[in-house]
N, C-alpha and C. Protein backbone atom coordinates (compact mmCIF):
# COMPACT_ATOMS: atom_id res chain seq x y z
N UNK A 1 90.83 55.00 -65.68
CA UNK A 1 90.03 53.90 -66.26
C UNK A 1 89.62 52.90 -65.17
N UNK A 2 90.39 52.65 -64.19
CA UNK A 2 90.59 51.72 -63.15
C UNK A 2 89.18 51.95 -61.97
N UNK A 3 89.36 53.41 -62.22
CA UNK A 3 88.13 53.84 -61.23
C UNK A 3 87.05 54.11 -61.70
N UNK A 4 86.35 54.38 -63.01
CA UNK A 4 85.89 54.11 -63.80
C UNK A 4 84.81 52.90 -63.61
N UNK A 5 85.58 51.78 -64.03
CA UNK A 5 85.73 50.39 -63.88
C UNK A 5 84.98 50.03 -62.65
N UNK A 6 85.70 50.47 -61.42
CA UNK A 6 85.22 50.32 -59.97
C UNK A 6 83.75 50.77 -59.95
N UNK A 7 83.22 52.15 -60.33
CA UNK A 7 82.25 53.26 -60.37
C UNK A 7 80.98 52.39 -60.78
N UNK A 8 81.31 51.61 -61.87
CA UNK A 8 80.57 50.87 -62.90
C UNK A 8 79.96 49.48 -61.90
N UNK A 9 81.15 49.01 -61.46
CA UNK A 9 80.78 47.65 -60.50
C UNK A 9 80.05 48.15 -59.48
N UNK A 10 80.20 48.97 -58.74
CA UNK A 10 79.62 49.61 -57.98
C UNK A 10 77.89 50.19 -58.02
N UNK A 11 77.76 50.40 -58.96
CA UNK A 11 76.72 50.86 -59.97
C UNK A 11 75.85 49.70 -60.16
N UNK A 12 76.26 48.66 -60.72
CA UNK A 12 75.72 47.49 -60.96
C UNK A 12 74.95 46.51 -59.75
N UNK A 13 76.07 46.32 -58.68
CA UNK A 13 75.87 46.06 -57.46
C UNK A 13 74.44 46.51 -56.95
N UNK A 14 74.54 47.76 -57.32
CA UNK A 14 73.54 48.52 -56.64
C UNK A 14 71.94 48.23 -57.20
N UNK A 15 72.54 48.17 -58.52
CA UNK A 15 71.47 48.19 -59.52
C UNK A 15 70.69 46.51 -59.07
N UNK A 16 71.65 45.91 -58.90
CA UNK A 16 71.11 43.89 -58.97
C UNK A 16 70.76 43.86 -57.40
N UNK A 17 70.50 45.08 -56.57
CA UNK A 17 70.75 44.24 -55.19
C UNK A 17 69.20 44.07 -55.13
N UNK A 18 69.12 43.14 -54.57
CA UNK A 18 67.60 42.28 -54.22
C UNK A 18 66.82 42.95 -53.29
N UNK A 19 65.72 43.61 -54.02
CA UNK A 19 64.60 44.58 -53.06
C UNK A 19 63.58 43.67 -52.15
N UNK A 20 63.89 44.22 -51.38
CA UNK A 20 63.40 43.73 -49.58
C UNK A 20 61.39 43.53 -50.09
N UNK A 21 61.08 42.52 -49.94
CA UNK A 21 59.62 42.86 -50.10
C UNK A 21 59.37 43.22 -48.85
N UNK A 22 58.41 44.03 -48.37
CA UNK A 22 57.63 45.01 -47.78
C UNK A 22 57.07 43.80 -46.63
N UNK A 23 55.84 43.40 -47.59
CA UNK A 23 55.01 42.24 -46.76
C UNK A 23 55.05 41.41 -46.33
N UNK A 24 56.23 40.48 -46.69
CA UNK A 24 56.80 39.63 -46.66
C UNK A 24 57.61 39.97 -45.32
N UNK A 25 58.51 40.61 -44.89
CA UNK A 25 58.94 41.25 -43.91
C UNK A 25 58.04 41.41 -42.87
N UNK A 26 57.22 42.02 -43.07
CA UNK A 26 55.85 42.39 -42.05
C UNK A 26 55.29 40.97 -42.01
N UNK A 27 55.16 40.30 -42.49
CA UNK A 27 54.19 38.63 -42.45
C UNK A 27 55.18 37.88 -41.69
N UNK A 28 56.24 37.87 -41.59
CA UNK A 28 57.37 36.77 -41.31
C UNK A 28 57.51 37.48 -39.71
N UNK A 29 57.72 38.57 -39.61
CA UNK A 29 58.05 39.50 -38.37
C UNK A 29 56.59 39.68 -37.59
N UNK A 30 55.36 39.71 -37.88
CA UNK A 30 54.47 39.11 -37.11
C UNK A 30 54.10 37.49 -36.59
N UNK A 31 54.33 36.63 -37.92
CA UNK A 31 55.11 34.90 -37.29
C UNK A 31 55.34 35.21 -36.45
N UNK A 32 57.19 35.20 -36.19
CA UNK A 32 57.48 35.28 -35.41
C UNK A 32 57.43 35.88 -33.65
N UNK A 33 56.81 36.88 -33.90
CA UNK A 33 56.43 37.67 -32.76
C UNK A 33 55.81 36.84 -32.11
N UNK A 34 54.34 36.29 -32.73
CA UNK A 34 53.14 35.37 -32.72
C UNK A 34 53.74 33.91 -31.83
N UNK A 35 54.44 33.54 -32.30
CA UNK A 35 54.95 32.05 -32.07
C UNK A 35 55.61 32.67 -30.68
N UNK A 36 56.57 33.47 -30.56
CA UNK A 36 57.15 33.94 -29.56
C UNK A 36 56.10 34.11 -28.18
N UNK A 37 55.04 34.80 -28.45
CA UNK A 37 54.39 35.12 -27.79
C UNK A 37 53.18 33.78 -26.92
N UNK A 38 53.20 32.76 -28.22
CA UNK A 38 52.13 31.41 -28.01
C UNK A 38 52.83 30.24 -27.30
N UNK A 39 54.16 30.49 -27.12
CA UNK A 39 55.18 30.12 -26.53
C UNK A 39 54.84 30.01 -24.96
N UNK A 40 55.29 31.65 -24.75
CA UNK A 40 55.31 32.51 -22.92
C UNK A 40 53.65 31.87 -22.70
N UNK A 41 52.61 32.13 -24.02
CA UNK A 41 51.44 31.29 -23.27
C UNK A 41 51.29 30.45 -22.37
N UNK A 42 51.73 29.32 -23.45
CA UNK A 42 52.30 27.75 -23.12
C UNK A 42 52.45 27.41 -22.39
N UNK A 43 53.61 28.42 -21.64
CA UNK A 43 54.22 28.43 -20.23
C UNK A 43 53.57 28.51 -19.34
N UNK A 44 52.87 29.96 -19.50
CA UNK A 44 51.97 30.31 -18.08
C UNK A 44 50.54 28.70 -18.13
N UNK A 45 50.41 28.10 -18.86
CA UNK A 45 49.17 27.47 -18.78
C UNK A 45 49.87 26.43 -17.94
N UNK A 46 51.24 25.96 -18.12
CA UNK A 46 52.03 24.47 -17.86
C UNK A 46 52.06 25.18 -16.30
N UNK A 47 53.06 26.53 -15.97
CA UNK A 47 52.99 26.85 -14.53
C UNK A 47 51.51 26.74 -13.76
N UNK A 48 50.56 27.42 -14.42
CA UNK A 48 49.39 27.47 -13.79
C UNK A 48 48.82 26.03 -13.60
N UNK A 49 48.89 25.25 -13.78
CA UNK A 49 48.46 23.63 -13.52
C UNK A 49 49.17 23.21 -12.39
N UNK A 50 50.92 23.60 -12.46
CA UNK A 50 51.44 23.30 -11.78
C UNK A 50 51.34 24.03 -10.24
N UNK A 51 50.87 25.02 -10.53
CA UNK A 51 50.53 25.81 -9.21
C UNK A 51 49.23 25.19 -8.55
N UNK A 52 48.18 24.86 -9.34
CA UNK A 52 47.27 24.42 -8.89
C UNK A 52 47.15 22.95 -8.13
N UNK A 53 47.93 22.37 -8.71
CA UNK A 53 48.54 20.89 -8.04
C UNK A 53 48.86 21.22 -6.79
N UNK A 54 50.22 21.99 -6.64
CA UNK A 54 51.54 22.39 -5.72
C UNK A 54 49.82 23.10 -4.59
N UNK A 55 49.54 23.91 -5.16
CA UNK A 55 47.85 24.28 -4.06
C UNK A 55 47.30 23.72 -3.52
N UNK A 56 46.62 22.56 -4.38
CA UNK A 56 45.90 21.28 -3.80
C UNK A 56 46.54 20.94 -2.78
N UNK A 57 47.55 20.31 -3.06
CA UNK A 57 48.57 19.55 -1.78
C UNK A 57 48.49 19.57 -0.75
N UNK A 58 48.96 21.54 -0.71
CA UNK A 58 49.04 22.26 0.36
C UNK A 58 47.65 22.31 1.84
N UNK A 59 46.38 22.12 0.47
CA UNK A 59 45.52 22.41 1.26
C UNK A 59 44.89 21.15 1.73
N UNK A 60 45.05 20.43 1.20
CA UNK A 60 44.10 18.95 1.21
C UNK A 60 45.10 17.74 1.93
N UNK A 61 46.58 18.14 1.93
CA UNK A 61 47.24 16.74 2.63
C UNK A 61 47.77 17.44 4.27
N UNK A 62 47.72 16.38 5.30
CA UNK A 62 47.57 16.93 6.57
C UNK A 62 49.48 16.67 6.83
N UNK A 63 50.30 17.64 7.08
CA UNK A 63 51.81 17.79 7.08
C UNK A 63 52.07 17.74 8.48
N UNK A 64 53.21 17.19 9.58
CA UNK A 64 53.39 17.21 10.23
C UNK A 64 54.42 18.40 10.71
N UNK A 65 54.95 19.06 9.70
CA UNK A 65 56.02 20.20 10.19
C UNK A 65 55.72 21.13 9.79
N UNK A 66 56.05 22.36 10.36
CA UNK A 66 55.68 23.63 9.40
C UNK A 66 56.70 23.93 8.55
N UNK A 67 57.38 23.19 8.29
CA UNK A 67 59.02 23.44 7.52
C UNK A 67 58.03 23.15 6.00
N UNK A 68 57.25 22.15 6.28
CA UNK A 68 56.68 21.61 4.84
C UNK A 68 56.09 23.04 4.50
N UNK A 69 54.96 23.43 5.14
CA UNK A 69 53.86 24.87 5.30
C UNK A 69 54.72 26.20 4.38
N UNK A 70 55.80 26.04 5.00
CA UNK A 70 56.80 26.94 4.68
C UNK A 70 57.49 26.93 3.35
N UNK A 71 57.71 25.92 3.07
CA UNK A 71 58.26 25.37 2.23
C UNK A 71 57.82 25.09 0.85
N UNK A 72 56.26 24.99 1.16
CA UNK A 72 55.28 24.82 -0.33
C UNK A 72 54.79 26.15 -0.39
N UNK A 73 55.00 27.32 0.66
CA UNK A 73 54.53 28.72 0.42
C UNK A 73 55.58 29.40 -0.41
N UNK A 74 56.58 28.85 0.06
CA UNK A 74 57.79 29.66 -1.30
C UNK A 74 57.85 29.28 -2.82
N UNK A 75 57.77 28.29 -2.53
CA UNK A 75 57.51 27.04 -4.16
C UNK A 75 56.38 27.98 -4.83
N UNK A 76 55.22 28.12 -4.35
CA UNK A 76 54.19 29.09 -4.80
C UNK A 76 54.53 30.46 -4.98
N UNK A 77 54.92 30.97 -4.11
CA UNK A 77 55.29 32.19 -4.65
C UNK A 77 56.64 31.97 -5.97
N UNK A 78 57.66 31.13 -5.55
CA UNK A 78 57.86 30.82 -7.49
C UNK A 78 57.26 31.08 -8.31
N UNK A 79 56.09 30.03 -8.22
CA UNK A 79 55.36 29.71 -9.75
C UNK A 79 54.49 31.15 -9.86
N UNK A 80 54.34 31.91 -8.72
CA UNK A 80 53.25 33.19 -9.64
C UNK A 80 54.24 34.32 -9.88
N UNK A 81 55.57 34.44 -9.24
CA UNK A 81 56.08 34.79 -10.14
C UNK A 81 56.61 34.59 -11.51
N UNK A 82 57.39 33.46 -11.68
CA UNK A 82 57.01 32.71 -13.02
C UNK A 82 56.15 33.73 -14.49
N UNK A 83 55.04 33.00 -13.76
CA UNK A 83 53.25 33.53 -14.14
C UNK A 83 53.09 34.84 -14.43
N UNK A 84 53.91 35.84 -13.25
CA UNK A 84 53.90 37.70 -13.45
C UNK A 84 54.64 37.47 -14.86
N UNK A 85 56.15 37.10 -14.43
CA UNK A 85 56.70 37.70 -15.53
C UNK A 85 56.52 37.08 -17.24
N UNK A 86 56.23 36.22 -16.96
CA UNK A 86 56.01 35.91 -18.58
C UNK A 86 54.26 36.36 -19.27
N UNK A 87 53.35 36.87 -18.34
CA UNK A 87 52.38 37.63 -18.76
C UNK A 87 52.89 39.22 -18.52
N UNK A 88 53.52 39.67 -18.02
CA UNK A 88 54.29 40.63 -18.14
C UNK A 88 54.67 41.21 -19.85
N UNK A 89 55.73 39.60 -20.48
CA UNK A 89 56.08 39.38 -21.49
C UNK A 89 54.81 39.48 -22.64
N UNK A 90 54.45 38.67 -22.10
CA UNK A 90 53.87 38.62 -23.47
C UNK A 90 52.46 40.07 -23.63
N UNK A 91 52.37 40.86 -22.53
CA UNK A 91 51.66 42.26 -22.93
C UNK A 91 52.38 43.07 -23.04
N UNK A 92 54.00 42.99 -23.41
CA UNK A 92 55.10 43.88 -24.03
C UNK A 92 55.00 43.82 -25.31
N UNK A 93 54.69 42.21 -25.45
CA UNK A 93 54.27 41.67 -27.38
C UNK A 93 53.12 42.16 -27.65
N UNK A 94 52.06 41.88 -27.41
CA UNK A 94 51.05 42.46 -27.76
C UNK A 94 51.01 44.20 -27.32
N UNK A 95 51.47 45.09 -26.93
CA UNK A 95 51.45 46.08 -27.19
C UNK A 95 52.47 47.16 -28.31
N UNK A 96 53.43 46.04 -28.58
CA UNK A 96 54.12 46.21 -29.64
C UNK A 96 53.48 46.63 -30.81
N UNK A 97 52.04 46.04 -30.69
CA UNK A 97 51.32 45.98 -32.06
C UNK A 97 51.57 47.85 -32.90
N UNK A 98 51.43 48.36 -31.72
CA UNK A 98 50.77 50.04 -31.77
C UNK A 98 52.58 50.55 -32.43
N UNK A 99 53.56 49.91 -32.72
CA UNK A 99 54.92 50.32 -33.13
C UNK A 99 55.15 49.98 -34.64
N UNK A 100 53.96 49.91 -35.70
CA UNK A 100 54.20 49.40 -36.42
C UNK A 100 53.77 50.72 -37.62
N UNK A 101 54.72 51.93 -37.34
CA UNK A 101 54.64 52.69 -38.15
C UNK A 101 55.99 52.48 -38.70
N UNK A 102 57.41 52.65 -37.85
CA UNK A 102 58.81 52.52 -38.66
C UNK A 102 59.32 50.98 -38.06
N UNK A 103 60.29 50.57 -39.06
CA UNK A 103 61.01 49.55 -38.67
C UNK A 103 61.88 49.48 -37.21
N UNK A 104 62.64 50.39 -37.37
CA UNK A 104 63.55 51.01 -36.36
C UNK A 104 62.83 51.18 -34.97
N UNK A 105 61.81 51.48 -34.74
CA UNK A 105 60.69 51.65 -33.65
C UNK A 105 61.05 50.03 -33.09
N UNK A 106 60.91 49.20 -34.21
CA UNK A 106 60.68 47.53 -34.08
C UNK A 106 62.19 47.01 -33.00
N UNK A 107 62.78 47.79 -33.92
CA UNK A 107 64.27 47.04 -33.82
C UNK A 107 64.44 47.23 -32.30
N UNK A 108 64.40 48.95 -31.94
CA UNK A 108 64.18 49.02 -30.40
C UNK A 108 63.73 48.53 -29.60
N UNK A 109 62.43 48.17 -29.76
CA UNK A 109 61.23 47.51 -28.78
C UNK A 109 62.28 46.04 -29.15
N UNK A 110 62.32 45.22 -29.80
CA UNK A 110 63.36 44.02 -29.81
C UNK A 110 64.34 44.19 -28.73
N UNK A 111 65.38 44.50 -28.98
CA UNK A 111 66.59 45.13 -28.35
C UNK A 111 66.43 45.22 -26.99
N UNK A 112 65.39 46.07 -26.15
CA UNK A 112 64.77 45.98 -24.80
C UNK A 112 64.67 45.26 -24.82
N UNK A 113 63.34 44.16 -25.84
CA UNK A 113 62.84 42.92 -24.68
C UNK A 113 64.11 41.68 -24.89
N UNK A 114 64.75 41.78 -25.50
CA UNK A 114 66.15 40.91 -25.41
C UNK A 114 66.95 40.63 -24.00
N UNK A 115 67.40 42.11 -23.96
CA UNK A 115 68.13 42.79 -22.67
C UNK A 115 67.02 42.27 -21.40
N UNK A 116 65.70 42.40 -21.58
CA UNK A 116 65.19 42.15 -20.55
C UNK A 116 65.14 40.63 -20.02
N UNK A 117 64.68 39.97 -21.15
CA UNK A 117 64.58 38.72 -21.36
C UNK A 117 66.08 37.76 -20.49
N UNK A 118 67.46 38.31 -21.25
CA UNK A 118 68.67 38.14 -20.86
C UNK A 118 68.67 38.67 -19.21
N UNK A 119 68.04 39.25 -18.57
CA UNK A 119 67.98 39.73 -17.26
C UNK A 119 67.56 38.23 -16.19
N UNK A 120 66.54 38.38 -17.19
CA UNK A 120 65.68 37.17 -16.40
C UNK A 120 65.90 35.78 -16.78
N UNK A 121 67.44 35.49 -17.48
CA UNK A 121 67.34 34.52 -18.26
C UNK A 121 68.72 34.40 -16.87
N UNK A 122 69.74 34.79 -16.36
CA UNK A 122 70.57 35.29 -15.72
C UNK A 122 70.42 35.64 -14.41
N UNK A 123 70.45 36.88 -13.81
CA UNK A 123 70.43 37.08 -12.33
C UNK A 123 69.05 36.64 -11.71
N UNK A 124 68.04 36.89 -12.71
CA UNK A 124 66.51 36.82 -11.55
C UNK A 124 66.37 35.30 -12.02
N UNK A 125 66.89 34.10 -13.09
CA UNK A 125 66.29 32.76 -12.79
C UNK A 125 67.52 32.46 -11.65
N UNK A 126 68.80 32.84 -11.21
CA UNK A 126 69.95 33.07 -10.41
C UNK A 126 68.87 32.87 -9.22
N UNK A 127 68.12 33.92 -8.39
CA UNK A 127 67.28 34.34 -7.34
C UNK A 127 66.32 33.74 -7.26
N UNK A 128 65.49 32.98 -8.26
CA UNK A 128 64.20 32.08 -8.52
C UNK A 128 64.86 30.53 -8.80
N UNK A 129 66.23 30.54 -8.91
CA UNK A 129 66.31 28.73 -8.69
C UNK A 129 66.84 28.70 -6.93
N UNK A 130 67.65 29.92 -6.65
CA UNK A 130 67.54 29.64 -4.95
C UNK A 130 66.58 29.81 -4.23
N UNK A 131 65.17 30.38 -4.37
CA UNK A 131 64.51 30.68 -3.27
C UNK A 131 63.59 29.00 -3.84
N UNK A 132 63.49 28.44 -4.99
CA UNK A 132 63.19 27.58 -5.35
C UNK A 132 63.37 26.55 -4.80
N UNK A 133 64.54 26.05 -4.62
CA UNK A 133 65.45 25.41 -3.67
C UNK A 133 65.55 25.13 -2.46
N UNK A 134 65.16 26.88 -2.04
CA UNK A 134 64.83 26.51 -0.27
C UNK A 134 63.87 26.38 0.10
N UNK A 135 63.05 26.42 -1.22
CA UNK A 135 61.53 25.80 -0.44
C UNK A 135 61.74 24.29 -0.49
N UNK A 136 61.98 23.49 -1.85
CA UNK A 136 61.63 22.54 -1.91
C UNK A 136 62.60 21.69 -0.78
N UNK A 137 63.70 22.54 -0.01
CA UNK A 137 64.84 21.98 0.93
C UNK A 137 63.79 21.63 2.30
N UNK A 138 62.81 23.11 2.80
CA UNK A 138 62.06 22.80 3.35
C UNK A 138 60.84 21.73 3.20
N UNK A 139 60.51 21.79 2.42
CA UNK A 139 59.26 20.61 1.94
C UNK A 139 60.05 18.89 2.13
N UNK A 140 61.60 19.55 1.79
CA UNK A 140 61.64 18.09 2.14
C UNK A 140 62.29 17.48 3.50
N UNK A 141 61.76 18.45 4.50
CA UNK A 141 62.48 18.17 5.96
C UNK A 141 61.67 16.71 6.56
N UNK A 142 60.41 17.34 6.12
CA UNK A 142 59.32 15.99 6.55
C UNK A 142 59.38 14.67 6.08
N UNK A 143 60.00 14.70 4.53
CA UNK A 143 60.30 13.69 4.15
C UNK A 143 61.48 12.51 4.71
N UNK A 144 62.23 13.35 5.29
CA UNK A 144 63.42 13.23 6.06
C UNK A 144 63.29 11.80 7.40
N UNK A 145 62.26 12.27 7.90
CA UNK A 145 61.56 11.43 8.96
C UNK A 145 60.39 10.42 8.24
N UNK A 146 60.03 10.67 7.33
CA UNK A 146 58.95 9.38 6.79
C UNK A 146 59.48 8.25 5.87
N UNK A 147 60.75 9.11 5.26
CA UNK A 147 60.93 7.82 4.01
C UNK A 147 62.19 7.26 4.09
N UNK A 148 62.45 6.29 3.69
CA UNK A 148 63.99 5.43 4.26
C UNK A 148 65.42 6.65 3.64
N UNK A 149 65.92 5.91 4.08
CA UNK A 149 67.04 6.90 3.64
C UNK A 149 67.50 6.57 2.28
N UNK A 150 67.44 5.76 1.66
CA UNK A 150 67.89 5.57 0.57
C UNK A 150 66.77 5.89 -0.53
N UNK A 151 65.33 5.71 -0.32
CA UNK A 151 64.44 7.12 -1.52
C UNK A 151 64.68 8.00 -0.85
N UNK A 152 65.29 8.75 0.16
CA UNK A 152 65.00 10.24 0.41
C UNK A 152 66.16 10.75 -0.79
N UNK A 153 67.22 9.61 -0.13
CA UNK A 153 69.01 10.10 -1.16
C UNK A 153 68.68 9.69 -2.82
N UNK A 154 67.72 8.92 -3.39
CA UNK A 154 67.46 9.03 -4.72
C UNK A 154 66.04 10.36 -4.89
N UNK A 155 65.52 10.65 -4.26
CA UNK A 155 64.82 11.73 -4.57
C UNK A 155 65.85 13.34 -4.36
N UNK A 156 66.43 13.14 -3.30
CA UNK A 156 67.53 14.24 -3.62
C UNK A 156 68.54 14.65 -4.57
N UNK A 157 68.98 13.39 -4.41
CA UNK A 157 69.64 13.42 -6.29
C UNK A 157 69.20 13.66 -7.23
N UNK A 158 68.30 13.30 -7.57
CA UNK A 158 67.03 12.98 -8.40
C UNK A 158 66.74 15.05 -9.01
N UNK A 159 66.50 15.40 -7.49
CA UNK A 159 66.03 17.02 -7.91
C UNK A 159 67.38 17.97 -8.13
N UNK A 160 68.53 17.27 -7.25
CA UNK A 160 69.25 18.51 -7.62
C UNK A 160 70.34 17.69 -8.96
N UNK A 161 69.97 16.46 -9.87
CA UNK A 161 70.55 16.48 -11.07
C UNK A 161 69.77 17.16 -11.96
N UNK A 162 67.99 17.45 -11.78
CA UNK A 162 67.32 17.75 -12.71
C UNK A 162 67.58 19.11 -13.05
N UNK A 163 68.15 20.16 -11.47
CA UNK A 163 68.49 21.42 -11.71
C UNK A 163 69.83 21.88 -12.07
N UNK A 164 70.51 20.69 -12.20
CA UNK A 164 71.69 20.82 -12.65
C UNK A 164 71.81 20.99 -14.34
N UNK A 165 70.88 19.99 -14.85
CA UNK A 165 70.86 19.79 -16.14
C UNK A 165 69.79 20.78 -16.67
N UNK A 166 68.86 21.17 -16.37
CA UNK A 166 68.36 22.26 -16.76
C UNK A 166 68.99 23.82 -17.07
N UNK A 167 69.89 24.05 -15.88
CA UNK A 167 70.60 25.24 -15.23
C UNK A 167 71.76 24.89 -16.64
N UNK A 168 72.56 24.25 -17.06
CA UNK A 168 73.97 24.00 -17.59
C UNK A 168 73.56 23.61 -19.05
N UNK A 169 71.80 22.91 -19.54
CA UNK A 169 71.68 22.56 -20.67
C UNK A 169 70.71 22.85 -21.14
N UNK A 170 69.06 22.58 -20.74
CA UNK A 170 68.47 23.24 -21.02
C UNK A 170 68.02 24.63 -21.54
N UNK A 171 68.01 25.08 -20.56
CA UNK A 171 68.23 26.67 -20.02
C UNK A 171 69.03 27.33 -20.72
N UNK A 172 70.39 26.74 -21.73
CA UNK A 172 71.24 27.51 -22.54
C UNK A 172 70.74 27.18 -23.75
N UNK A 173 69.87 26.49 -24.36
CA UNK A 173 69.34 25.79 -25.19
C UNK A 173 68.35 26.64 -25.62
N UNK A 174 67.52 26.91 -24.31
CA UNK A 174 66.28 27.52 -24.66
C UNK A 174 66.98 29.05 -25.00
N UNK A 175 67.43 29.49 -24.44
CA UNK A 175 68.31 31.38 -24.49
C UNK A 175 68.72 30.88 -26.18
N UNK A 176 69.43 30.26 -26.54
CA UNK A 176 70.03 30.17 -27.70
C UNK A 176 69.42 30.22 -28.74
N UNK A 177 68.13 29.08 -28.30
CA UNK A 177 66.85 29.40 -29.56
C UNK A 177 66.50 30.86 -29.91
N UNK A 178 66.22 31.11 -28.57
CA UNK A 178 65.28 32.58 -28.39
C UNK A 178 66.39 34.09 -29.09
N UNK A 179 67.40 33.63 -28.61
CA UNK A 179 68.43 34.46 -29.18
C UNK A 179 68.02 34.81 -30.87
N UNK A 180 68.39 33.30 -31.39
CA UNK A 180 68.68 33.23 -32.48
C UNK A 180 67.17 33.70 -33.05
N UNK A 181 65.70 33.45 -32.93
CA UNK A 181 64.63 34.18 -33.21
C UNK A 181 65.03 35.64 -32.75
N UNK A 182 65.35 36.32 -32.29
CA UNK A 182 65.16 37.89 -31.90
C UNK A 182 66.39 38.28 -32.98
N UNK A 183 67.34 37.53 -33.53
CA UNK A 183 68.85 37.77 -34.50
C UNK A 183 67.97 37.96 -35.89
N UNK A 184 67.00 36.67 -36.56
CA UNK A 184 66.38 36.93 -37.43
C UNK A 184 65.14 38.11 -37.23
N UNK A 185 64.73 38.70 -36.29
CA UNK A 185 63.50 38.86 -36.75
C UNK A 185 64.25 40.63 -36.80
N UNK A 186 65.37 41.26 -36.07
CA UNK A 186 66.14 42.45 -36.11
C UNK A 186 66.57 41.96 -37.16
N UNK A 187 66.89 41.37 -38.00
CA UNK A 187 68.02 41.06 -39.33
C UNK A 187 66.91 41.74 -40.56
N UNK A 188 65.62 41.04 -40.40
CA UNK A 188 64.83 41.28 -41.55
C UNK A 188 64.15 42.73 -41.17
N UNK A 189 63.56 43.14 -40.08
CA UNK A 189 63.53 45.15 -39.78
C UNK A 189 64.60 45.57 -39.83
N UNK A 190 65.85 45.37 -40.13
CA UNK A 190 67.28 46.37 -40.28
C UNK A 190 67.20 46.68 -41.76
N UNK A 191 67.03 45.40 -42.83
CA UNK A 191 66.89 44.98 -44.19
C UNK A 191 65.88 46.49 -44.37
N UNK A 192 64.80 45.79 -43.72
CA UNK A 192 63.31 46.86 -44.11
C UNK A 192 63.92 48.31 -44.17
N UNK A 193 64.23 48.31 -43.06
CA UNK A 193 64.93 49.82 -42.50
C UNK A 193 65.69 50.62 -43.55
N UNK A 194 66.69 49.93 -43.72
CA UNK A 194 67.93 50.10 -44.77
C UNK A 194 67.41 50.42 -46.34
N UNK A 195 65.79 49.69 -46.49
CA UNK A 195 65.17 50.17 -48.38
C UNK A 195 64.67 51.23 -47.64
N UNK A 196 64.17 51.62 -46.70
CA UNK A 196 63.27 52.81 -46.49
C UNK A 196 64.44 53.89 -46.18
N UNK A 197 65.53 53.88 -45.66
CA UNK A 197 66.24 55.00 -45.40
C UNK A 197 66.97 55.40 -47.27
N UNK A 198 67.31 54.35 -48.16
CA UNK A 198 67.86 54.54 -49.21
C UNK A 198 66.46 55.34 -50.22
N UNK A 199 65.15 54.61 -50.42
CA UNK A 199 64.07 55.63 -51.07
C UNK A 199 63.74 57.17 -50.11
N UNK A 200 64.12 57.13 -49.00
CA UNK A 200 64.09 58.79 -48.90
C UNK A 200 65.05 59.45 -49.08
């Protein structure tokens, strides 16, 4: 009788469980993608200004050392890498489009760009805040000789608290968001997944 009983709850469960709408899934999981993607835009438009500035500089102010020369050539090569990889990104998103026969297809293509994302969130911003660093170390050799010592020691502080707090708060802030978007948007294609594997 006991199992019975169980068979029945079981039964019921099954019967009341709340069917996944279809479109709704697909509408919410393109959002997201969308926003994800208008995001990495964002970015490349904010780097690309900033490159163009960091350019100007280079070309238009007359430097007395080549440490500076040197120094604003690495900074640049930063920012277009930067620039590669998050247009990189975002034609991983937009070619995603062509994966939108199974859920599971989704979940994968997720899963990679996570792992990838986490790559570059880790060892390569690791390699892009030091070569970052030694440019702007060089850029600021010249400064060294022009400005008193006490703005050179508040502009030094100044840059390496900003990379401190970025590196330790920011930067875990932003991963955490992004995390937590790639948690929902695999949560609702697993859902999808899970009515389509039970109707076949």
């Amino acid at each position: 009788m006991k199992d019975f009983d169980s068979l029945v709850g079981i039964w019921n469960e099954q019967k009341t469980a709340p069917v996944v709408n279809y479109k709704e899934i697909i509408v919410q999981y393109k959002a997201s993608r969308n926003k994800l993607s208008y995001k990495l835009f964002y970015e490349v438009l904010a780097m690309l200004f900033a490159l163009l500035m960091i350019t100007y500089i280079a070309y238009t102010v007359e430097f007395d050392f080549w440490t500076t020369h040197l120094g604003l050539a690495v900074v640049i090569s930063c920012c277009l890498y930067f620039i590669v990889m998050q247009v990189v990104n975002i034609k991983k998103i937009a070619n995603s489009n062509t994966l939108f026969d199974k859920p599971q297809d989704h979940i994968k293509f997720i899963q990679q760009f996570r792992a990838a994302r986490h790559t570059q969130h880790t060892r390569n911003y690791k390699i892009y805040t030091l070569s970052l660093t030694a440019g702007l170390a060089l850029y600021f050799v010249e400064f060294f000789y022009k400005l008193s010592p006490w703005v050179m020691a508040v502009v030094v502080i100044t840059t390496i608290a900003w990379f401190l707090a970025y590196y330790f708060y920011f930067l875990k802030q932003y991963v955490k968001k992004e995390n937590q978007k790639f948690e929902e948007m695999i949560s609702d294609l697993e859902r999808l997944d899970a009515q389509f594997k039970d109707v076949e």
